[in-house]
N, C-alpha and C. Protein backbone atom coordinates (compact mmCIF):
# COMPACT_ATOMS: atom_id res chain seq x y z
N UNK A 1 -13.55 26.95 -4.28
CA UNK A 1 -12.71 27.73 -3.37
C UNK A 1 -12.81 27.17 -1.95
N UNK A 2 -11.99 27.21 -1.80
CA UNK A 2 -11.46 27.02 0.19
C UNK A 2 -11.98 27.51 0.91
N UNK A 3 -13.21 26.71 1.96
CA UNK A 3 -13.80 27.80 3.21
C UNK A 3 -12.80 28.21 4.36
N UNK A 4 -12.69 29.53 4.53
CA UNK A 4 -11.72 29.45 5.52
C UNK A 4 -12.50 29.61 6.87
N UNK A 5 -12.69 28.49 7.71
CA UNK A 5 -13.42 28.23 8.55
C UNK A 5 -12.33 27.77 9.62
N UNK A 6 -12.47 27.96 11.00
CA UNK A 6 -11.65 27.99 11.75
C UNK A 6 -11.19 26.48 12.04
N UNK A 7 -12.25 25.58 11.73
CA UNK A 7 -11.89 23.59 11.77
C UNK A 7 -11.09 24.19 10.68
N UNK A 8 -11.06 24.60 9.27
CA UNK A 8 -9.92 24.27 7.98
C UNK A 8 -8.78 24.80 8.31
N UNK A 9 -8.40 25.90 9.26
CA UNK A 9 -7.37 26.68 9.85
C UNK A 9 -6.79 25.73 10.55
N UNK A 10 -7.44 24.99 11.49
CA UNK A 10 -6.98 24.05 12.13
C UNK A 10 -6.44 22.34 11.24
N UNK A 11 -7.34 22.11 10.52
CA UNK A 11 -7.35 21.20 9.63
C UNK A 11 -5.62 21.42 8.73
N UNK A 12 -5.16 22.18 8.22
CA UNK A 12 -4.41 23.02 7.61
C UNK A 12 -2.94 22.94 8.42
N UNK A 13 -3.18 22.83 9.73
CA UNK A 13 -2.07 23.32 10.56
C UNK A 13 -1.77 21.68 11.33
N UNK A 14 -2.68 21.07 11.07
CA UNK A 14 -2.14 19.76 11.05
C UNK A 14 -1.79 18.59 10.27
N UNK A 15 -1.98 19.27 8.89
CA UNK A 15 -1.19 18.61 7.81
C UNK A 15 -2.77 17.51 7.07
N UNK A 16 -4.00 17.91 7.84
CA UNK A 16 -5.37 17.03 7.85
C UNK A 16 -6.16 17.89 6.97
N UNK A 17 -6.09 18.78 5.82
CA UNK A 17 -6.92 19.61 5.22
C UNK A 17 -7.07 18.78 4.07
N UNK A 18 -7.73 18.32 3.11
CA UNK A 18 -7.73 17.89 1.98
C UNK A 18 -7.58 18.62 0.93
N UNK A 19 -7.15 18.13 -0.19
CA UNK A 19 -6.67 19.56 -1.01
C UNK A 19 -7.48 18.67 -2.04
N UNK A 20 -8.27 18.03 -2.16
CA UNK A 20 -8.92 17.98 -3.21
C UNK A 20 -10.48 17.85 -3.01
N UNK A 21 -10.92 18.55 -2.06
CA UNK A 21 -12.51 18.42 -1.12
C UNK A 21 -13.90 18.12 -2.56
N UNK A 22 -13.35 19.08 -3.53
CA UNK A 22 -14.36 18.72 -4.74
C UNK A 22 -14.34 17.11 -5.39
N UNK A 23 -13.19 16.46 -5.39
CA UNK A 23 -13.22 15.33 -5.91
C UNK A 23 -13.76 14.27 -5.44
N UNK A 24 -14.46 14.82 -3.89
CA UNK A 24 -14.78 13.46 -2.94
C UNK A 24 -16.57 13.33 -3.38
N UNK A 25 -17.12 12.28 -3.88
CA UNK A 25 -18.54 12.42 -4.59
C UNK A 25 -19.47 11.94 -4.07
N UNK A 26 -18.96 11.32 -2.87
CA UNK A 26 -19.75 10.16 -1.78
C UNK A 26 -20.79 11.11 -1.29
N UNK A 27 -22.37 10.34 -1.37
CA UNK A 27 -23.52 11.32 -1.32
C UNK A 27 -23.22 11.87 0.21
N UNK A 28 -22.76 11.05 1.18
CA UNK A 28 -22.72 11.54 2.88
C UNK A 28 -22.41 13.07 2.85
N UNK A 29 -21.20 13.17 1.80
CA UNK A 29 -20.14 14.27 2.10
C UNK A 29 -20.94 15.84 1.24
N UNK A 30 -21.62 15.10 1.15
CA UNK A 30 -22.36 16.61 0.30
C UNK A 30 -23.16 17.65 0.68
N UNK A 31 -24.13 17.42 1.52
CA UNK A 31 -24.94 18.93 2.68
C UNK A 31 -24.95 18.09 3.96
N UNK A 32 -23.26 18.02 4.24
CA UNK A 32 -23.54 16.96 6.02
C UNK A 32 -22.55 18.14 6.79
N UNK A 33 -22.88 17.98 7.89
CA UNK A 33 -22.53 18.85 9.02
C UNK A 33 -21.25 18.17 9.45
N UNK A 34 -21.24 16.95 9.47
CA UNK A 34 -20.62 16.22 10.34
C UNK A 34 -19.72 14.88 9.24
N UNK A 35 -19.61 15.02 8.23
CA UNK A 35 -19.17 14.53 6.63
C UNK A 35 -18.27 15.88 6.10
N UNK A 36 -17.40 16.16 6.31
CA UNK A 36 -16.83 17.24 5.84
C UNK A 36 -16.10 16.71 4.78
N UNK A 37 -15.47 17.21 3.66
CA UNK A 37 -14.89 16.71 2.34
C UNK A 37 -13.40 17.37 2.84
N UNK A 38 -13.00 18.46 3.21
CA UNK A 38 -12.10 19.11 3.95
C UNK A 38 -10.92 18.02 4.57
N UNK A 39 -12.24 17.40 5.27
CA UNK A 39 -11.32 16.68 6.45
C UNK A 39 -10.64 15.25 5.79
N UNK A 40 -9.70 15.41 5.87
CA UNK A 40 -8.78 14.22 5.05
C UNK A 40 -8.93 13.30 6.41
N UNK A 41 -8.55 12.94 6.95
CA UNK A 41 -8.31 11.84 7.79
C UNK A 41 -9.99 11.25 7.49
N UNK A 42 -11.20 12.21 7.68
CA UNK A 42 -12.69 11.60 8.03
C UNK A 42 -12.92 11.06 6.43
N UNK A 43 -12.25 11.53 5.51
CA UNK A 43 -12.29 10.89 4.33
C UNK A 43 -11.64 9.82 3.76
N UNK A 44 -10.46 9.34 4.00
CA UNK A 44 -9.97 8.47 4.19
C UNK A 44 -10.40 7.13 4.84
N UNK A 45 -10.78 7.43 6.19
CA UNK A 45 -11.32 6.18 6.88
C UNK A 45 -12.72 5.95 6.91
N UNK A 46 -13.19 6.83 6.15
CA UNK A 46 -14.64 6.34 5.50
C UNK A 46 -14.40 5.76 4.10
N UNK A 47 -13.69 6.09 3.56
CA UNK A 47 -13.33 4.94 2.27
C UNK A 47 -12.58 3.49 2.06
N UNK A 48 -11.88 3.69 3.38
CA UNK A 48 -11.73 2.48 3.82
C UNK A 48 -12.84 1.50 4.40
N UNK A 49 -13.70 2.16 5.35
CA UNK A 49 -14.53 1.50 5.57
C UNK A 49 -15.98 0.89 4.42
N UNK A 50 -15.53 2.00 3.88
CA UNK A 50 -16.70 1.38 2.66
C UNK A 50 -16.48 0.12 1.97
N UNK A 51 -15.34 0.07 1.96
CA UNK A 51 -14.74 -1.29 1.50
C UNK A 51 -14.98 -2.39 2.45
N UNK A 52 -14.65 -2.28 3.53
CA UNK A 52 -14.69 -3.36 4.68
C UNK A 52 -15.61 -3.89 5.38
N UNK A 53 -16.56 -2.81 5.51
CA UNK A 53 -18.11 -2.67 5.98
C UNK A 53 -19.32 -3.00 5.29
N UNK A 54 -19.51 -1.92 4.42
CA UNK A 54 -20.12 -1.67 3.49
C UNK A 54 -19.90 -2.57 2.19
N UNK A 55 -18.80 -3.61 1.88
CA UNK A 55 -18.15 -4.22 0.98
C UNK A 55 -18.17 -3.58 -0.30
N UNK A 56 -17.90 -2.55 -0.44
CA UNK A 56 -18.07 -1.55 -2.08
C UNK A 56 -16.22 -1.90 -2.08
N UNK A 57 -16.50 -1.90 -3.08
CA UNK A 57 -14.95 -2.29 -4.47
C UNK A 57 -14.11 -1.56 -4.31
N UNK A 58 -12.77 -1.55 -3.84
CA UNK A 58 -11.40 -0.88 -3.96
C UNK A 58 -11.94 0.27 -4.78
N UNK A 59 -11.67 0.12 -6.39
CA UNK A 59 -11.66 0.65 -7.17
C UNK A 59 -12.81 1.73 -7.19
N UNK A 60 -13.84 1.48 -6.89
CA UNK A 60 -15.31 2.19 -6.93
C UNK A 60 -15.17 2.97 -5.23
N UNK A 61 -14.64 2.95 -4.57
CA UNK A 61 -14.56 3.42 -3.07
C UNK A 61 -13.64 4.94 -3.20
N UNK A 62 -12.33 4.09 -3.97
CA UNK A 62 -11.26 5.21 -4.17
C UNK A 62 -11.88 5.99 -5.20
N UNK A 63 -12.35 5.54 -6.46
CA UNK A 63 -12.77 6.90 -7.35
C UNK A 63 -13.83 7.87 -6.42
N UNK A 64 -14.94 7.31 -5.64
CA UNK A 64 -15.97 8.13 -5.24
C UNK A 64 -15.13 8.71 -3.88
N UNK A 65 -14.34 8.57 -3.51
CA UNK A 65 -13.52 9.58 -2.63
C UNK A 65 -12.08 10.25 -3.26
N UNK A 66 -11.96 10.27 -4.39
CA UNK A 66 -10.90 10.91 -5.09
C UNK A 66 -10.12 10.45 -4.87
N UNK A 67 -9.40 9.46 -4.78
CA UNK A 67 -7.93 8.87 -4.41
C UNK A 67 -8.01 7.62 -5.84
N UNK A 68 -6.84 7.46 -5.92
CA UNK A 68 -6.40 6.42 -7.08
C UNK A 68 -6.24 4.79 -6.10
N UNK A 69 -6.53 4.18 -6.55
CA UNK A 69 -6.30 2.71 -6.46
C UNK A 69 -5.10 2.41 -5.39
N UNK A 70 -4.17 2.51 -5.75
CA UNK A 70 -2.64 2.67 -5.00
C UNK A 70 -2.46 3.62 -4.16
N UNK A 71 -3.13 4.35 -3.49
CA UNK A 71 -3.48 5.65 -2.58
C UNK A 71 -4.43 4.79 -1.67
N UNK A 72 -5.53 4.20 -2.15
CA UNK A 72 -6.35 3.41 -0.95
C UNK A 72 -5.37 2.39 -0.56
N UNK A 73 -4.78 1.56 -1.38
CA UNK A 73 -4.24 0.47 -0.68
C UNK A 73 -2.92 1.10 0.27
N UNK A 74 -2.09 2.04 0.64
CA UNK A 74 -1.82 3.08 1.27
C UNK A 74 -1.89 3.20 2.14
N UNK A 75 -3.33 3.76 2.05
CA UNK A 75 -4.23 4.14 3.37
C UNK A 75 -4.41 3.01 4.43
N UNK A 76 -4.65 2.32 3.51
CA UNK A 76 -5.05 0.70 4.18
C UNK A 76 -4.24 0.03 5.43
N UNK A 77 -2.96 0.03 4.23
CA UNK A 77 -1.57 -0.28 4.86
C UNK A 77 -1.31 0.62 6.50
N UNK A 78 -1.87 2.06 6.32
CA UNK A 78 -1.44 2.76 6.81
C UNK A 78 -1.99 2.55 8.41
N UNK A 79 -2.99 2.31 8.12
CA UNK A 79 -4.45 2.33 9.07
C UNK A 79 -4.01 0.74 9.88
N UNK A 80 -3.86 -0.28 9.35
CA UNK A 80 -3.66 -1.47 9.71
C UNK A 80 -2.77 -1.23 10.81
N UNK A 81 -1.04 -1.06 10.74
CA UNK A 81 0.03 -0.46 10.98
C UNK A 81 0.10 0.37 12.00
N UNK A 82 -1.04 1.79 11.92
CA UNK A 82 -0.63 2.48 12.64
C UNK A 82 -1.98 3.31 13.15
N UNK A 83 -2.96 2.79 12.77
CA UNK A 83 -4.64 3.18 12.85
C UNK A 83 -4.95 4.38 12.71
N UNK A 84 -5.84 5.25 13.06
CA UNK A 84 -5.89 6.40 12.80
C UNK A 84 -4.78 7.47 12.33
N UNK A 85 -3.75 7.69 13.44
CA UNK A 85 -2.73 8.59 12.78
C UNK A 85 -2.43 7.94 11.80
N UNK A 86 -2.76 6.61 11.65
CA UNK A 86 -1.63 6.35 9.86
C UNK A 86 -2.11 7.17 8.77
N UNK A 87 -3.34 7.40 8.94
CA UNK A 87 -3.86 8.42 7.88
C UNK A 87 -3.21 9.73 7.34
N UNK A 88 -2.76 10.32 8.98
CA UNK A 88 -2.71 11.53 8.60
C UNK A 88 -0.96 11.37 7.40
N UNK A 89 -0.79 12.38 6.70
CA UNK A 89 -0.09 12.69 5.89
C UNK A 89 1.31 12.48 6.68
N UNK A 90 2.56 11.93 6.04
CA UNK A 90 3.73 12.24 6.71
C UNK A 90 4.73 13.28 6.20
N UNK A 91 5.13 14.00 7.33
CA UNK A 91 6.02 15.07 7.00
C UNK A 91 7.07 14.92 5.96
N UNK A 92 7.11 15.53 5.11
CA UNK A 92 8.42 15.34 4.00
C UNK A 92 9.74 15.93 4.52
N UNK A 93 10.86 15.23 3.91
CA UNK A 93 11.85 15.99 4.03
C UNK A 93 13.23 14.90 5.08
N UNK A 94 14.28 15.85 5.59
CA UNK A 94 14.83 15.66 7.21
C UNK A 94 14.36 15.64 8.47
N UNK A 95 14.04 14.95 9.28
CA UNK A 95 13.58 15.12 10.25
C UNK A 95 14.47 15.60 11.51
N UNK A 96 15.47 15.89 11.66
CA UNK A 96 16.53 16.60 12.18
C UNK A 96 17.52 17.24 11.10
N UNK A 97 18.82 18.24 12.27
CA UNK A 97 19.65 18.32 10.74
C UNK A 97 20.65 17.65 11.09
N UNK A 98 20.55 16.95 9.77
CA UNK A 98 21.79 16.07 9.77
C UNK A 98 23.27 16.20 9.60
N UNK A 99 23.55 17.35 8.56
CA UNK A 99 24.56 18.08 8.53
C UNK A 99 25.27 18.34 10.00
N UNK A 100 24.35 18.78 10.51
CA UNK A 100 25.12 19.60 12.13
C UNK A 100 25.22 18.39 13.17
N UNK A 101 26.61 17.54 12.73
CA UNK A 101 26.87 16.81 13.68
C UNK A 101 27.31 17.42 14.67
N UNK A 102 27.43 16.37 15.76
CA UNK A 102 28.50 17.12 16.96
C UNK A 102 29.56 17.27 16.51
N UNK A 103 30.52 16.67 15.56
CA UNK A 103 31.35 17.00 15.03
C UNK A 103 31.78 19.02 14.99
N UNK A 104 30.62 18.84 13.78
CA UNK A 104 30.25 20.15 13.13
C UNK A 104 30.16 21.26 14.59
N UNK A 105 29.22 21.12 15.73
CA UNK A 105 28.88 22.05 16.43
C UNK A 105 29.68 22.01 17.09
N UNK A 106 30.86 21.33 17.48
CA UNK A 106 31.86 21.22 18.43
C UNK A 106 33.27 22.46 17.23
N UNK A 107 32.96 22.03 16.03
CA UNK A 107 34.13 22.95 15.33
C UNK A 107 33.16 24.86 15.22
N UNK A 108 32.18 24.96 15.31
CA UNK A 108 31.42 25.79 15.66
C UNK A 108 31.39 26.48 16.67
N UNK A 109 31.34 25.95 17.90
CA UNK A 109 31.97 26.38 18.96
C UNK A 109 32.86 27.06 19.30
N UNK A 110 34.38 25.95 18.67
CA UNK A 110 35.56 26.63 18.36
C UNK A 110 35.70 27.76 17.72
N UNK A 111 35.17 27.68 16.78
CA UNK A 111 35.96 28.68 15.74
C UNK A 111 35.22 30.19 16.43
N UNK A 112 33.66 29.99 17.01
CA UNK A 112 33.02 31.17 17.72
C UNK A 112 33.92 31.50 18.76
N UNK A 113 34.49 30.79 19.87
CA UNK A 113 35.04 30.96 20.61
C UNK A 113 36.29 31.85 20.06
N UNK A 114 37.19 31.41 18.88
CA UNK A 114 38.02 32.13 18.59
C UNK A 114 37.95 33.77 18.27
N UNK A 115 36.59 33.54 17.48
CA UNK A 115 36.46 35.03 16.68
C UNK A 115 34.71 34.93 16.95
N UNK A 116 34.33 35.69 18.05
CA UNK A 116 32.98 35.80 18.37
C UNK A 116 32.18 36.39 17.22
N UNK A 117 32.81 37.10 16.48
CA UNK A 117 32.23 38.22 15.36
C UNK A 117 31.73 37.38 13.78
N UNK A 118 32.29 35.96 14.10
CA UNK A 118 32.52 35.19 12.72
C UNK A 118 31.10 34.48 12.33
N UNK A 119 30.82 35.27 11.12
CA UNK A 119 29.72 34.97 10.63
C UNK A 119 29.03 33.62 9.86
N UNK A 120 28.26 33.11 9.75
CA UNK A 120 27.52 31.86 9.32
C UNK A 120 28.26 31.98 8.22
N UNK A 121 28.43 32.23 7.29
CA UNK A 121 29.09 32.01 5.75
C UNK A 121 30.46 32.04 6.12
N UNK A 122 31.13 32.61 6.82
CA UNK A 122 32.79 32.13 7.13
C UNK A 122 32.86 30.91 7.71
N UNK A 123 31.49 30.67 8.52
CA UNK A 123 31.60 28.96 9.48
C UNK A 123 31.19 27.89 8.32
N UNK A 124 30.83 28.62 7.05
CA UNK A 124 30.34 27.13 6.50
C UNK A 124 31.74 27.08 5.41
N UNK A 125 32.71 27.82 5.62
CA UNK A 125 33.74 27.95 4.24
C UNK A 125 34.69 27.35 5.20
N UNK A 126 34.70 27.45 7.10
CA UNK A 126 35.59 26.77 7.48
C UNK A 126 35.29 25.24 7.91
N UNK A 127 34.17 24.85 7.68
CA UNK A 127 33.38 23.64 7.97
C UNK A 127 33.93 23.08 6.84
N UNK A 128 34.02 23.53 5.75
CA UNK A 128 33.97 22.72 4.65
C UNK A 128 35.43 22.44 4.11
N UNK A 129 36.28 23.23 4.59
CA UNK A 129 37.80 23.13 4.51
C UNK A 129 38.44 21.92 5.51
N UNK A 130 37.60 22.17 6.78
CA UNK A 130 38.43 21.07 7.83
C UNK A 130 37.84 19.92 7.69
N UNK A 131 36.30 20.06 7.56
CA UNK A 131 35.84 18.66 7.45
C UNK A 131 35.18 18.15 6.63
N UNK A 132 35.23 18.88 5.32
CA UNK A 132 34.68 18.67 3.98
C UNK A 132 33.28 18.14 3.40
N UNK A 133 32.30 18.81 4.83
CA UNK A 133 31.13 18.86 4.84
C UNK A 133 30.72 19.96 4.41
N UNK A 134 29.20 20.73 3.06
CA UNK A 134 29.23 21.40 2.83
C UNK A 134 28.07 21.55 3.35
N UNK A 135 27.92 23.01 4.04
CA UNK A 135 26.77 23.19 4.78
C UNK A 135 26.26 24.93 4.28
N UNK A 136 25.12 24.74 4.36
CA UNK A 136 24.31 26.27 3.85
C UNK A 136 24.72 27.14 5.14
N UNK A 137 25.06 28.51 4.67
CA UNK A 137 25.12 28.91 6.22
C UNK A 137 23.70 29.24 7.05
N UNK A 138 22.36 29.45 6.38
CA UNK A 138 21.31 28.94 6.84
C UNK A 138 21.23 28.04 7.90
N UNK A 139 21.51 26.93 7.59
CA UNK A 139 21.58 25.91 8.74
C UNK A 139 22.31 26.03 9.90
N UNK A 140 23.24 26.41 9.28
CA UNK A 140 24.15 26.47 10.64
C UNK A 140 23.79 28.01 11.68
N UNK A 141 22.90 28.78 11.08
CA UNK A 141 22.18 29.46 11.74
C UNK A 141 20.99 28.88 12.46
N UNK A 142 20.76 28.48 12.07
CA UNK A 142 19.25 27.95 12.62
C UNK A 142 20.06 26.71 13.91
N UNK A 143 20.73 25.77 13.64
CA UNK A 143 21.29 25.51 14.37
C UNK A 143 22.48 25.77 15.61
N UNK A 144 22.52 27.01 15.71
CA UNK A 144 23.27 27.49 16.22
C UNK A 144 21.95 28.55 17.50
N UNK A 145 21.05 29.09 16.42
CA UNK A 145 19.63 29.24 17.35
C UNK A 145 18.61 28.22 18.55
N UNK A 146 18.90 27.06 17.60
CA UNK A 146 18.25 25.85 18.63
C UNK A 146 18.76 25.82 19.62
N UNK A 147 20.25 25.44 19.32
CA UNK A 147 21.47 25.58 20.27
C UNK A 147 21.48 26.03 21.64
N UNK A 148 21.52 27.95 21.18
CA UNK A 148 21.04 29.12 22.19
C UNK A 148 19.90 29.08 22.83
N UNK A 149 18.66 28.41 21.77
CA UNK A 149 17.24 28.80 22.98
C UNK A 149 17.45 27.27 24.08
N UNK A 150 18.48 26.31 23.93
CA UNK A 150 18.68 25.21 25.14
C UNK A 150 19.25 25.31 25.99
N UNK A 151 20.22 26.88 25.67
CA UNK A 151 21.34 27.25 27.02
C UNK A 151 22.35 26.84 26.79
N UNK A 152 22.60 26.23 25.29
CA UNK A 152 24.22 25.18 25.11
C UNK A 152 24.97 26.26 24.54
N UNK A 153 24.21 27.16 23.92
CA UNK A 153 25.39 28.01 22.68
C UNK A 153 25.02 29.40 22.81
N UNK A 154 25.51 30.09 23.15
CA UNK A 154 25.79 31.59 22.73
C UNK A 154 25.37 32.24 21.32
N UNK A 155 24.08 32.89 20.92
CA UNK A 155 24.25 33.68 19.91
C UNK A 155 25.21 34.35 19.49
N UNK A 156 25.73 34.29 17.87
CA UNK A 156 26.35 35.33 17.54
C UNK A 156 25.93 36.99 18.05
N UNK A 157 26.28 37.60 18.83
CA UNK A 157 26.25 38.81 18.87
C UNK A 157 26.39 40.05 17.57
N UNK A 158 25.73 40.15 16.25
CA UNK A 158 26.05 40.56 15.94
C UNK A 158 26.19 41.81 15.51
């Protein structure tokens, strides 16, 4: 089970918690203060270094820190590239929304401007008629929020 300790709260909220803390077998990480199994990044670049330093075997480095073969070389890559932060985990997903071009927020605009009352699911049925982009009306809420907290767009009032 998971200590919930205020470093793992933190650990957690930066994407740096390890989710497999039991699998790491390296004697350091076992009654150390300062060896946490938790901490993914301090586990990582101690298995790298075991390799580099220490000269212990790809293969024998990654099993005794729980990672597969192709996960250290990864890391490796990662660390070389981009050093420490390369470790940490990268965000999945979109990194903006892509859907909501200016296109999109400029016909958004409009159509608010026309009918202030017009709700996210009527803007994504008229989004998708004029410009045959299909958009969740989710998004176009949330984008329409970003929008407002920059001073560009007017909340729907509703």
């Amino acid at each position: 089970m998971e200590r919930q300790s205020s470093k793992n709260i933190a650990l957690r909220q930066q994407g740096a918690l390890n989710a497999k803390p039991a699998a790491v077998m390296d004697p350091l990480f076992r009654d150390s203060e300062f060896f946490d199994p938790y901490d993914l990044l301090l586990v990582k670049y101690e298995m790298l270094r075991r390799v580099r330093v220490d000269g212990m075997s790809v293969v024998a480095s990654a099993k005794q820190f729980g990672f597969s073969r192709v996960a250290f070389y990864q890391a490796m890559r990662a660390f070389q590239r981009d050093g420490l932060p390369g470790l940490l985990p990268k965000k999945r997903g979109p990194k903006h929304r892509h859907k909501c071009s200016l296109a999109v927020m400029q016909l958004i605009a409009e159509l608010r401007q026309e009918d202030p009352g017009c709700s996210s699911s009527r803007l994504a049925v008229s989004i998708r008629q004029r410009l045959g982009i299909t958009i969740h009306h989710r998004s176009i809420e949330r984008a329409i929020q970003a929008l407002a907290k920059k001073g560009l767009l007017l909340p729907n009032p509703r």
